[in-house]
C-alpha atoms as a PDB file:
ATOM      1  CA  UNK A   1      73.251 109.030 106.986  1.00  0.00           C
ATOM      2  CA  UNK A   2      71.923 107.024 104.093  1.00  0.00           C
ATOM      3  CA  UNK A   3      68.975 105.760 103.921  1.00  0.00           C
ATOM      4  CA  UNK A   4      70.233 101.874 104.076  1.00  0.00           C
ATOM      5  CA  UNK A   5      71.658 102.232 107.254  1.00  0.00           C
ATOM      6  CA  UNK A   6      68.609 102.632 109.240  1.00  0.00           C
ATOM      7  CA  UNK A   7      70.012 102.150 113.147  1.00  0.00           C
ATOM      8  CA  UNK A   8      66.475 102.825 114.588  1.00  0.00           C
ATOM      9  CA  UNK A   9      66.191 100.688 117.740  1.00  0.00           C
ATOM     10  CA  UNK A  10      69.899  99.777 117.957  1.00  0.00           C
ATOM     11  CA  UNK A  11      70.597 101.249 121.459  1.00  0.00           C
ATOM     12  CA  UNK A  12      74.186  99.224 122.816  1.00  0.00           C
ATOM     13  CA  UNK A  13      77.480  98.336 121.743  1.00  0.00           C
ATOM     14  CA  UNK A  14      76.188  94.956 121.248  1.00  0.00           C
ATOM     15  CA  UNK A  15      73.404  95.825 118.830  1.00  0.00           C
ATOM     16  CA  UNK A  16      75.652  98.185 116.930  1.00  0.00           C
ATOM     17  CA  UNK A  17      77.837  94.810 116.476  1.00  0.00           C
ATOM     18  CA  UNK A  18      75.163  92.378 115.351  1.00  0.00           C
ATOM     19  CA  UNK A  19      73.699  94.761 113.006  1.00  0.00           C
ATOM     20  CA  UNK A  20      77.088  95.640 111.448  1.00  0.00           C
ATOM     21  CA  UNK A  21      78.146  92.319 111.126  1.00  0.00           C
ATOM     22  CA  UNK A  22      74.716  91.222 109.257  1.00  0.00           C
ATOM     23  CA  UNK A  23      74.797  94.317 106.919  1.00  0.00           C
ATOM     24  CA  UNK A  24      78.607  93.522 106.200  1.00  0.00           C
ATOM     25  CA  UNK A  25      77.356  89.928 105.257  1.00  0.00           C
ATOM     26  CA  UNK A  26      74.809  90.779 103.450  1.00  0.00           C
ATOM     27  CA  UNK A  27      76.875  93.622 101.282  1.00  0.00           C
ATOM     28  CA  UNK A  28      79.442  90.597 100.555  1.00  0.00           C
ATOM     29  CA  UNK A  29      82.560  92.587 101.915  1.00  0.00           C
ATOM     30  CA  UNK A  30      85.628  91.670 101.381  1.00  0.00           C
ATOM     31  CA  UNK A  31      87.992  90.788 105.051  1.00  0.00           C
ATOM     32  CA  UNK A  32      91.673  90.266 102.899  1.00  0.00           C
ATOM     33  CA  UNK A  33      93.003  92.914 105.395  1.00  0.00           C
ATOM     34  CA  UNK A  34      93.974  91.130 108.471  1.00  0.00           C
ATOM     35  CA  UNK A  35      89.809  90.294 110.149  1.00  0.00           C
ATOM     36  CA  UNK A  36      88.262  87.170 109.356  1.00  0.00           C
ATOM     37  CA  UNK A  37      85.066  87.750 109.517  1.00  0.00           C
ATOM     38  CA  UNK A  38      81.974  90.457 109.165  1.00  0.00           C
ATOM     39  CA  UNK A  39      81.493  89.930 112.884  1.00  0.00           C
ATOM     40  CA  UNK A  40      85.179  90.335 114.048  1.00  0.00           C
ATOM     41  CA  UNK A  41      85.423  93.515 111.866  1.00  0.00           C
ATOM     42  CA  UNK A  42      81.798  94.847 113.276  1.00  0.00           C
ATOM     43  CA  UNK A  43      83.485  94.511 117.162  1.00  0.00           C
ATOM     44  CA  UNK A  44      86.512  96.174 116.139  1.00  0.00           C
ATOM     45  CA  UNK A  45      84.807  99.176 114.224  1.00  0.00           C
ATOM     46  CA  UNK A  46      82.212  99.718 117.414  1.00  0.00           C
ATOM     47  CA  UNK A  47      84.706  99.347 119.845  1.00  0.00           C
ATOM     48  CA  UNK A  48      87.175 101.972 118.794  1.00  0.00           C
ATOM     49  CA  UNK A  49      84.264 104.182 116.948  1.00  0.00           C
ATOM     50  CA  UNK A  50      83.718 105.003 121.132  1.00  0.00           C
ATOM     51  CA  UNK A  51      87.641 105.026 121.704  1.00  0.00           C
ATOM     52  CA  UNK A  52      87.477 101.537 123.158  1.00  0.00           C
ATOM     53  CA  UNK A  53      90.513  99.142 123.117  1.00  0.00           C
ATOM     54  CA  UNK A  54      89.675  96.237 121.061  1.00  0.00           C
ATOM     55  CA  UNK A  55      90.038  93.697 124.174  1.00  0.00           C
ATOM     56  CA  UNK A  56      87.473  95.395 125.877  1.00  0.00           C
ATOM     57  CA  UNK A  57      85.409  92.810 128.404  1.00  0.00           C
ATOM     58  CA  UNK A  58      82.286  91.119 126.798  1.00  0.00           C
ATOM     59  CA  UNK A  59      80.457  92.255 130.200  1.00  0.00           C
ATOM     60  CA  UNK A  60      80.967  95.994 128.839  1.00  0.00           C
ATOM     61  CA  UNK A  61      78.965  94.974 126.015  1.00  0.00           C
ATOM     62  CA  UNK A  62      75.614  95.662 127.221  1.00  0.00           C
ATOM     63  CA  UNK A  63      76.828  99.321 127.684  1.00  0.00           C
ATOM     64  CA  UNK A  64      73.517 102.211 126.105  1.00  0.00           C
ATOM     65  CA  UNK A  65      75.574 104.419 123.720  1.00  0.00           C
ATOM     66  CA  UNK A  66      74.995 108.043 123.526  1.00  0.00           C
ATOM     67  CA  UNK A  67      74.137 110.137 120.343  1.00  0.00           C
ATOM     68  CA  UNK A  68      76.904 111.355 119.281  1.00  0.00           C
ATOM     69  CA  UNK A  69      78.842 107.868 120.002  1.00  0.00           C
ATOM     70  CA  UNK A  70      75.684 105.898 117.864  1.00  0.00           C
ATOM     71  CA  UNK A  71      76.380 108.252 114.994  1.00  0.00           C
ATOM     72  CA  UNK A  72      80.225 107.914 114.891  1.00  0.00           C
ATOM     73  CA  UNK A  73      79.837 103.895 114.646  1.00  0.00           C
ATOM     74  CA  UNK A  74      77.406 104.735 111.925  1.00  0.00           C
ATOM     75  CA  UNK A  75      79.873 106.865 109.606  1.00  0.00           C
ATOM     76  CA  UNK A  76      82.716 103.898 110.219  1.00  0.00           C
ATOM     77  CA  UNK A  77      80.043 101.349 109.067  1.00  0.00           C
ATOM     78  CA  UNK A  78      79.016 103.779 105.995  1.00  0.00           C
ATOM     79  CA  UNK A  79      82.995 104.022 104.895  1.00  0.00           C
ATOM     80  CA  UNK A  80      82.973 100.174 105.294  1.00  0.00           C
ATOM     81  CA  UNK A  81      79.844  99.520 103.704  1.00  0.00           C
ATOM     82  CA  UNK A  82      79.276 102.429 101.032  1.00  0.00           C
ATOM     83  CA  UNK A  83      83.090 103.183 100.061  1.00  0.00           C
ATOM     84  CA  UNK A  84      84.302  99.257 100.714  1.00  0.00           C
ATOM     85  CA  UNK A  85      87.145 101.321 102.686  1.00  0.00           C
ATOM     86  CA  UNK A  86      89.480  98.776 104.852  1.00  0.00           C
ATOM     87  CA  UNK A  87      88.796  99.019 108.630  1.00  0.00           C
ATOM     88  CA  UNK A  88      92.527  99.893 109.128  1.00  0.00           C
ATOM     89  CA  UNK A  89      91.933 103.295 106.702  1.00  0.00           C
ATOM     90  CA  UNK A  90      88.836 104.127 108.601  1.00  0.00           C
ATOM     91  CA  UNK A  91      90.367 103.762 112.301  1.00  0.00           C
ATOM     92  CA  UNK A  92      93.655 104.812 110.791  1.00  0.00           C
ATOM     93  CA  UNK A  93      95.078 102.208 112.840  1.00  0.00           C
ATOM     94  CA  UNK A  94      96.812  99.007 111.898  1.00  0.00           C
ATOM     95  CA  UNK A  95      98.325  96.268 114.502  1.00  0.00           C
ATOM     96  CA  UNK A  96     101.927  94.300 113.435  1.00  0.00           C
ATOM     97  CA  UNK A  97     103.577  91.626 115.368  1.00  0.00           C
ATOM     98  CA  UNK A  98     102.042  92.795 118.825  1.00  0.00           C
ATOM     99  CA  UNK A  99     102.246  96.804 118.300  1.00  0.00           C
ATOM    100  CA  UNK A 100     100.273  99.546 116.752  1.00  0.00           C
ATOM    101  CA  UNK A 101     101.262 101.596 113.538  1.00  0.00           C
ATOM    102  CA  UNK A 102      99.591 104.924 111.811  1.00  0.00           C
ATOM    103  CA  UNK A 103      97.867 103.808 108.884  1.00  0.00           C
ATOM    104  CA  UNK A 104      96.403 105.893 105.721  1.00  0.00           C
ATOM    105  CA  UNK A 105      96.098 105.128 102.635  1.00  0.00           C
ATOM    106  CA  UNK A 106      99.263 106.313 101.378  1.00  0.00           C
ATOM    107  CA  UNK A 107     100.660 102.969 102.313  1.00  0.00           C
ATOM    108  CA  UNK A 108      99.431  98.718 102.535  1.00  0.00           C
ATOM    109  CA  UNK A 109      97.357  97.887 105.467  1.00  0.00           C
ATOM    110  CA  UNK A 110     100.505  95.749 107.765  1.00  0.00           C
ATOM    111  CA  UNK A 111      99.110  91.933 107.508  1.00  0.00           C
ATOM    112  CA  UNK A 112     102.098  90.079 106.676  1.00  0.00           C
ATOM    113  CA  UNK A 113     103.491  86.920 108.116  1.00  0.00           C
ATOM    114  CA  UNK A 114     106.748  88.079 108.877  1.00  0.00           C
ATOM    115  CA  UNK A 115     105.292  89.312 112.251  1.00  0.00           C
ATOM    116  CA  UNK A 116     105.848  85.861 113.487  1.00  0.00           C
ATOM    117  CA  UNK A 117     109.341  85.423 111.793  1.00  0.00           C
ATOM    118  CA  UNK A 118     109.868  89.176 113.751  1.00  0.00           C
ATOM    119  CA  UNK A 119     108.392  87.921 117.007  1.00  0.00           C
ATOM    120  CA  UNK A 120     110.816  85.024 117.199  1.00  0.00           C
ATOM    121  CA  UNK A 121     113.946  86.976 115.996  1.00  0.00           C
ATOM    122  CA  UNK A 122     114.026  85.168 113.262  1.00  0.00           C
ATOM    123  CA  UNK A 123     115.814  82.294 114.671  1.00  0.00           C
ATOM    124  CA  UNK A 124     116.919  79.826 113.926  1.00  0.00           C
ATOM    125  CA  UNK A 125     118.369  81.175 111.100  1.00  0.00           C
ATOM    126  CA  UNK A 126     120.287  84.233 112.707  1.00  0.00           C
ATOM    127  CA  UNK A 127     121.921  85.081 116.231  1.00  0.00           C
ATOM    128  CA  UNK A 128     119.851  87.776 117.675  1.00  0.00           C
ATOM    129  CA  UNK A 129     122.982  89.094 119.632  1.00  0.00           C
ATOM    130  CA  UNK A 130     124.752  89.730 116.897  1.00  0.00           C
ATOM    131  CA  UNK A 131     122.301  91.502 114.277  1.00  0.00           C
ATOM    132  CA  UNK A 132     123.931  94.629 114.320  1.00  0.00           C
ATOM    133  CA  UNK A 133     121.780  96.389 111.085  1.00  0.00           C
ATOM    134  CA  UNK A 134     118.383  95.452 109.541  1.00  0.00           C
ATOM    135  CA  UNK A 135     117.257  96.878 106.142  1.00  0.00           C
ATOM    136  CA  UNK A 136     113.616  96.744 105.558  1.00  0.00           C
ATOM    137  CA  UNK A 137     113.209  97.616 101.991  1.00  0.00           C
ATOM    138  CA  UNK A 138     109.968  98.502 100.322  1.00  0.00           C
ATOM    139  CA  UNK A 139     108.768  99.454 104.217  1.00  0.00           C
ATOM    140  CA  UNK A 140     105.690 101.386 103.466  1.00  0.00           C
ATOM    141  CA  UNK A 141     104.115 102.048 106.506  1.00  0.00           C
ATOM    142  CA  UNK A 142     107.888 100.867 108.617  1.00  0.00           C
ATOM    143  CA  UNK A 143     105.996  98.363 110.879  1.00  0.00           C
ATOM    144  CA  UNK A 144     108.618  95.231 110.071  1.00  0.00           C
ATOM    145  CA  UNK A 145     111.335  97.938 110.478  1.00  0.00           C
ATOM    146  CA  UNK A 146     109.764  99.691 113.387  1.00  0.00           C
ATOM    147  CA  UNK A 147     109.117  95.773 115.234  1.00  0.00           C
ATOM    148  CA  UNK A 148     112.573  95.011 114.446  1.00  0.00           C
ATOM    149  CA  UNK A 149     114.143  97.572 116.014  1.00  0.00           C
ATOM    150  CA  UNK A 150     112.178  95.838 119.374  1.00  0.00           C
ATOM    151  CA  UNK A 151     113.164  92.560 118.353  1.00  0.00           C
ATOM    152  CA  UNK A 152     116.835  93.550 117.935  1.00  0.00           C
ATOM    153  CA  UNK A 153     117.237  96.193 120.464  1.00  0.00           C
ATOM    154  CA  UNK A 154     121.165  96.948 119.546  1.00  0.00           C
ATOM    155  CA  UNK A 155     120.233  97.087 116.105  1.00  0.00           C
ATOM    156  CA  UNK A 156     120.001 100.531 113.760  1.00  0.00           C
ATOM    157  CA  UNK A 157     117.557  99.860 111.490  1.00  0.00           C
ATOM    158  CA  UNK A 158     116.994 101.247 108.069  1.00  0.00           C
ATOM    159  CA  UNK A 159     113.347 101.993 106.241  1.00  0.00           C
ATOM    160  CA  UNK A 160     114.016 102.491 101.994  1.00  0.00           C
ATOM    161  CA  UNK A 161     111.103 103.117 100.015  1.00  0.00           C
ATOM    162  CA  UNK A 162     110.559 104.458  96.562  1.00  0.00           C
ATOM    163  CA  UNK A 163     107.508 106.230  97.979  1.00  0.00           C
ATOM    164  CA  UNK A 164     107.979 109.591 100.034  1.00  0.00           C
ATOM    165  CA  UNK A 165     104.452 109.353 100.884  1.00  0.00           C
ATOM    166  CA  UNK A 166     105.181 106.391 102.158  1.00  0.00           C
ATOM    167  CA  UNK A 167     108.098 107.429 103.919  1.00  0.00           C
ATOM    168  CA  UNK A 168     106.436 109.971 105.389  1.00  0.00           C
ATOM    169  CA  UNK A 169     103.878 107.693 107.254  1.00  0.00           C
ATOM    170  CA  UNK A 170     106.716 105.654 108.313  1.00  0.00           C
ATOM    171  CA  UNK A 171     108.205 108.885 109.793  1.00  0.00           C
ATOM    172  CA  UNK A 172     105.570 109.321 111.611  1.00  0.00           C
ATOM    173  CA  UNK A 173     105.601 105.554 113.141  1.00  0.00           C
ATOM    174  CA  UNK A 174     109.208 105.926 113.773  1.00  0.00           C
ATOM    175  CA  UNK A 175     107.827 109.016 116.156  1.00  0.00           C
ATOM    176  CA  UNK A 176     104.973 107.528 117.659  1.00  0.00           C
ATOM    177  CA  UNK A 177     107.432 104.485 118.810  1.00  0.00           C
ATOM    178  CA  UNK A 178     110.098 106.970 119.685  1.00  0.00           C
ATOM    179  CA  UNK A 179     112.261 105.124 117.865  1.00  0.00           C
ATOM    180  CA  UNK A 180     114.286 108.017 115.532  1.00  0.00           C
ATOM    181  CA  UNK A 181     117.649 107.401 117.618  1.00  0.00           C
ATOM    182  CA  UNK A 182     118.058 103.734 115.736  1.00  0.00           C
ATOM    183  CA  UNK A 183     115.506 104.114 113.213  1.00  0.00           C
ATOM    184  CA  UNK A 184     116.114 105.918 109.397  1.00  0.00           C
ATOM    185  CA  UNK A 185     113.428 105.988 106.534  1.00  0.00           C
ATOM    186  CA  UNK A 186     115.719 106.589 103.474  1.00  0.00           C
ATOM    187  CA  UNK A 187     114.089 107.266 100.090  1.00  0.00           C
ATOM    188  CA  UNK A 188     115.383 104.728  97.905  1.00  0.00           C
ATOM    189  CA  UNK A 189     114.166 102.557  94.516  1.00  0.00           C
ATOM    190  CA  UNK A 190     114.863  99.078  95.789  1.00  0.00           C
ATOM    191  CA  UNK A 191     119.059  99.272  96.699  1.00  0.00           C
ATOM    192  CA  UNK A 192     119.577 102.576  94.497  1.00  0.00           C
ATOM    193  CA  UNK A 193     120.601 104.838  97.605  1.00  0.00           C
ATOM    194  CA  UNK A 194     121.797 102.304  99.593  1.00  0.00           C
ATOM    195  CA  UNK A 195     125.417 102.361  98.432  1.00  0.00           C
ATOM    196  CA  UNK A 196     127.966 101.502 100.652  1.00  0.00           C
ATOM    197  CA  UNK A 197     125.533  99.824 102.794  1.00  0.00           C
ATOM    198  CA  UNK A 198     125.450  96.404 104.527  1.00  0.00           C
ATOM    199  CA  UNK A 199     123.407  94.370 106.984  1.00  0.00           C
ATOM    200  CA  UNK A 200     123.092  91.507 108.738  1.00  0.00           C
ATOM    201  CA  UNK A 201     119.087  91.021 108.137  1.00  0.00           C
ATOM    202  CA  UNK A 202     117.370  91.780 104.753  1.00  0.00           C
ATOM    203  CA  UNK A 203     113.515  92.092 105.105  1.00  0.00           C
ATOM    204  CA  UNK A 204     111.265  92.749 102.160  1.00  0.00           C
ATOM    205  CA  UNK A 205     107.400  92.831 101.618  1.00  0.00           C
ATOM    206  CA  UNK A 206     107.844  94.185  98.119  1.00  0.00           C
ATOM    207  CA  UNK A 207     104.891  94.607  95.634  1.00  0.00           C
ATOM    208  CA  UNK A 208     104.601  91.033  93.986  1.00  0.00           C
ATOM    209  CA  UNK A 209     100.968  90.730  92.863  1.00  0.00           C
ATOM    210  CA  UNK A 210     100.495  89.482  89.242  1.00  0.00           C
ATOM    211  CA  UNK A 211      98.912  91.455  86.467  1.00  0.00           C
ATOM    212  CA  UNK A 212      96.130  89.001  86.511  1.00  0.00           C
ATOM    213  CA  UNK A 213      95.639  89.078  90.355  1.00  0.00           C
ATOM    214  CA  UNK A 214      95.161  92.703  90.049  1.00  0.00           C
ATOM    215  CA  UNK A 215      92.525  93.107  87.774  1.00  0.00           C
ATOM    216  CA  UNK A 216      90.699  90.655  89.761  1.00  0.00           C
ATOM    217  CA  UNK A 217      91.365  92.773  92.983  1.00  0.00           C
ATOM    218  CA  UNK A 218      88.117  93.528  95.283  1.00  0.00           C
ATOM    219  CA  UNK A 219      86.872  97.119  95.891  1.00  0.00           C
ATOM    220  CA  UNK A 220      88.810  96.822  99.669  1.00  0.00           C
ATOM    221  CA  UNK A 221      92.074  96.339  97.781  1.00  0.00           C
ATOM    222  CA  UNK A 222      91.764  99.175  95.317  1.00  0.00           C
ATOM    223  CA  UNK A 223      91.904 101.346  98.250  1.00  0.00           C
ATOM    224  CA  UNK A 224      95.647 100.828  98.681  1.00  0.00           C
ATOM    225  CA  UNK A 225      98.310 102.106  96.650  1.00  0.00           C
ATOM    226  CA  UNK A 226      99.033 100.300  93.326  1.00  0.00           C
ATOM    227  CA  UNK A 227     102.561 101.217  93.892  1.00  0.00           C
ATOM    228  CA  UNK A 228     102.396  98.496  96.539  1.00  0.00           C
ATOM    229  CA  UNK A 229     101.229  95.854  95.130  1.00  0.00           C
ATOM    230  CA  UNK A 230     101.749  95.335  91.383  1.00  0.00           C
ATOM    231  CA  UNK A 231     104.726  94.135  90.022  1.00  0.00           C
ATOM    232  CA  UNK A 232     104.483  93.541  86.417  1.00  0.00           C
ATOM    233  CA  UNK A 233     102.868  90.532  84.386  1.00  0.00           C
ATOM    234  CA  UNK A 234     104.547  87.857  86.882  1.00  0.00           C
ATOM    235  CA  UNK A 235     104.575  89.707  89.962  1.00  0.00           C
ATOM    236  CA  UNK A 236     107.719  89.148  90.195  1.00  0.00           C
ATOM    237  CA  UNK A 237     109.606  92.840  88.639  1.00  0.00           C
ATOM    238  CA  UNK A 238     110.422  93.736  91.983  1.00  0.00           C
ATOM    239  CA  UNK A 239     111.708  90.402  93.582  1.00  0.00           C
ATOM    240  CA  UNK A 240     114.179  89.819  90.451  1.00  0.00           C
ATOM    241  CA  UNK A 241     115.484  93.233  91.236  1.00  0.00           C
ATOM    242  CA  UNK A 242     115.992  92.162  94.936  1.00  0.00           C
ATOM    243  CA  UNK A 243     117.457  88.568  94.280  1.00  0.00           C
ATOM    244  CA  UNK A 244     120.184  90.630  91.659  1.00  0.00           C
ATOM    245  CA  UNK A 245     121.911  93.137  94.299  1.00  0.00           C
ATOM    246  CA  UNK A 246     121.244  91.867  97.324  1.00  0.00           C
ATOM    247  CA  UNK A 247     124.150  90.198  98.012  1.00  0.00           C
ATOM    248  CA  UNK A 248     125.875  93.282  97.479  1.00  0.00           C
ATOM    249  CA  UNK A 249     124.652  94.586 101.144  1.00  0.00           C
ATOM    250  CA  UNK A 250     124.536  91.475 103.000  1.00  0.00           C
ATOM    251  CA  UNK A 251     126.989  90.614 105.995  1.00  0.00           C
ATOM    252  CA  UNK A 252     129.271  87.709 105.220  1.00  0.00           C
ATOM    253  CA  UNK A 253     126.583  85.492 107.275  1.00  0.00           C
ATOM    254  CA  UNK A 254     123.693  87.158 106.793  1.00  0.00           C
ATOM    255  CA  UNK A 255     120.024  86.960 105.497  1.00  0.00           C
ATOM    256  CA  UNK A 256     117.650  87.949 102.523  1.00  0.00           C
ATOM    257  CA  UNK A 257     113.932  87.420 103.796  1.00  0.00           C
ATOM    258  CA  UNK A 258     111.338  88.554 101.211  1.00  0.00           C
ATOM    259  CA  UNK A 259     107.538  87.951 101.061  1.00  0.00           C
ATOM    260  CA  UNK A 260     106.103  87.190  97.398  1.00  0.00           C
ATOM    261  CA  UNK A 261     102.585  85.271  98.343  1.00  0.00           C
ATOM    262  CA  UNK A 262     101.108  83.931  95.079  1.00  0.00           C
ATOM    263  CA  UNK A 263     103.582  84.600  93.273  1.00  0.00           C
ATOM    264  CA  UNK A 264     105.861  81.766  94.837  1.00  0.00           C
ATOM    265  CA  UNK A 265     105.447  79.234  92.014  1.00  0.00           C
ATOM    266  CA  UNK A 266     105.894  82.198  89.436  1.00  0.00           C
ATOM    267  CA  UNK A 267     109.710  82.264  91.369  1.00  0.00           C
ATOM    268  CA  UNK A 268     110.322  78.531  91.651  1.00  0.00           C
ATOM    269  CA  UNK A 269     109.349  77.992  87.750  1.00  0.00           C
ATOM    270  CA  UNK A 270     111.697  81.312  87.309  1.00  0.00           C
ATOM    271  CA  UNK A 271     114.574  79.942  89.177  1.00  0.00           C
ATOM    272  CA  UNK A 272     114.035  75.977  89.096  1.00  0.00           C
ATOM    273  CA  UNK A 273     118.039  75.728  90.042  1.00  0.00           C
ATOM    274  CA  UNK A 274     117.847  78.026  93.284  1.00  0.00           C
ATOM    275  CA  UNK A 275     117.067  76.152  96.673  1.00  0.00           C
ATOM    276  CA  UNK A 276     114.218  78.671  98.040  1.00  0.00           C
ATOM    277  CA  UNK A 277     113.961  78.007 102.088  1.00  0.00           C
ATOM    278  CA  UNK A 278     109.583  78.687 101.798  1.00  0.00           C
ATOM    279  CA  UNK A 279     108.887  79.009 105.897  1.00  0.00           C
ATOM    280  CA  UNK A 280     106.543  77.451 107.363  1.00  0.00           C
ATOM    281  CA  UNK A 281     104.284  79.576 109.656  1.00  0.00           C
ATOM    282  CA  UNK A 282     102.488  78.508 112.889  1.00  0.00           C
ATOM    283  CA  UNK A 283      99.931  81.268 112.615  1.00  0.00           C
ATOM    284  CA  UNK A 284      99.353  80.409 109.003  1.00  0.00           C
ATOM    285  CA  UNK A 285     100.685  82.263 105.647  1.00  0.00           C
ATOM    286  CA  UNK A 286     102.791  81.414 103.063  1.00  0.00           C
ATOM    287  CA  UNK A 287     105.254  82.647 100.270  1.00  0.00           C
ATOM    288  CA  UNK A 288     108.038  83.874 102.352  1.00  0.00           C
ATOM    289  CA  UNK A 289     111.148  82.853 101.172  1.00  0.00           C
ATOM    290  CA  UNK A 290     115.044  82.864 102.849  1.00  0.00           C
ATOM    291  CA  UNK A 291     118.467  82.831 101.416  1.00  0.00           C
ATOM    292  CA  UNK A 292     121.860  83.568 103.104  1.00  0.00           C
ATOM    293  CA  UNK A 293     124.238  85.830 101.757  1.00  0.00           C
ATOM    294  CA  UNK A 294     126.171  82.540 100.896  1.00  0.00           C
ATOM    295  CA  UNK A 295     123.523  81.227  98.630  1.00  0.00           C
ATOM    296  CA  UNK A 296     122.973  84.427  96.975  1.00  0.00           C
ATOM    297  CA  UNK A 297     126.638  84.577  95.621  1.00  0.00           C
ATOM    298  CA  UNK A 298     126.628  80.899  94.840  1.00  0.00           C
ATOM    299  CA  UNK A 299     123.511  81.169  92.885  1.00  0.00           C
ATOM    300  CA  UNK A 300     124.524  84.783  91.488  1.00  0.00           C
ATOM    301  CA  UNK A 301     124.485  83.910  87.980  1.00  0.00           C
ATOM    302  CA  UNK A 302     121.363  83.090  87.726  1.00  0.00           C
ATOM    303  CA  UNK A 303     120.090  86.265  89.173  1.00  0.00           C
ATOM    304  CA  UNK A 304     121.761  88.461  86.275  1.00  0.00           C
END
């Protein structure tokens, strides 16, 4: 245990929580993965450090620890604190639109808006009774796939990635939600073994951060794969790709939905001519764009 994380006199869950939160203050940590602040991510680190669900009563609080518990909560504060490690690498555990995924560092912590897009099956702008297939491409961990597949229930649902270690975690989500009978992670660059393909939903969190925005990128972020998250000078290598074949494997009436976060005004300037839909989000985010498989072939040219 190092020396700077001196627990002497720290006997509950709720001193465990007050001191983590001060030390994470103090060490100016970074909370870009899906906590707000040093005291939510203390709770949630204490709580399941003792295999406690992360709603667990206030009242439970005041609970004495034992020795071995006191010294597990210490090594998940010491990966936070001394290796800046995300909470969802040191729990292995990350949370999407209502439901619990594997996490490692083989893929991005799950924090995108799309859960709520997800949640509300993405109405208005398709008929949930009639999505039939759903390609989640650059799916990484599988979570939008994975909480599609609940959303759309008749659906079969496709995971590409470039990544097989990626694919491999989302393998492993697709058998923790028991979900292999409609569920297929596909190695794939973008569309390039999709051929043949089509579907009536298009989902894509695909790496869109900016050269700049990466070599300004906190210690927490360097934890996750760079394959993940850069995409060339703009940040927008991958996203042109997309916006170019998509079409291609789109229903007649169906729907591109990609996430590209700072990098929206990078993709306006791009495409000044093309009428991005930017959703608006109740539970706050931004940069996710729509187009239907309509405005893709009307707009086509400029895509090439």
């Amino acid at each position: 245990m190092s020396n700077k994380l001196n627990t002497k006199g720290l006997k509950t869950l709720k001193d465990f929580m007050r001191w983590g939160a001060s030390h994470f203050n103090k060490e100016e940590l970074s909370f870009g993965h899906g906590m707000l602040t040093a005291f939510d991510e203390a709770v949630y680190l204490t709580l399941r450090a003792v295999n406690l669900p992360v709603d667990t009563p206030e009242i439970y609080w005041d609970g004495v620890l034992t020795k071995p518990e006191k010294k597990q909560i210490v090594d998940f504060f010491r990966q936070r604190i001394e290796e800046k490690k995300p909470a969802a690498y040191i729990t292995q555990e990350g949370w999407f639109a209502g439901l619990p995924f594997y996490i490692d560092e083989r893929v991005l912590v799950p924090r995108s808006p799309i859960a709520e897009l997800v949640e509300g099956q993405f109405m208005p702008w398709t008929d949930p009774y009639i999505v039939n297939s759903v390609l989640d491409l650059c799916t990484g961990s599988g979570c939008i796939g994975i909480a599609c597949a609940y959303a759309f229930p008749e659906a079969n649902v496709d995971l590409a990635d470039i990544s097989n270690d990626a694919l491999a975690v989302a393998n492993i989500n697709i058998d923790k939600h028991d979900a292999r009978a409609r569920v297929t992670a596909i190695q794939s660059d973008l569309f390039s073994n999709l051929q043949g393909k089509t579907y009536d939903l298009i989902v894509s969190n695909p790496p869109y951060v900016d050269k700049e925005d990466m070599d300004a990128l906190s210690d927490e972020f360097k934890h996750e794969p760079e394959l993940g998250l850069a995409s060339g000078n703009d940040g927008l290598d991958a996203t042109r790709n997309i916006l170019k074949h998509a079409a291609k494997y789109l229903s007649p009436d169906g729907i591109l939905v990609v996430e590209v976060g700072n990098s929206q005004y990078a993709l306006e300037a791009a495409y000044p001519e093309v009428p991005f839909y930017w959703i608006e989000f109740e539970k706050g985010g931004d940069g996710v764009f729509l187009l239907t498989a309509e405005q893709l072939q009307e707009y086509a040219t400029h895509f090439a």
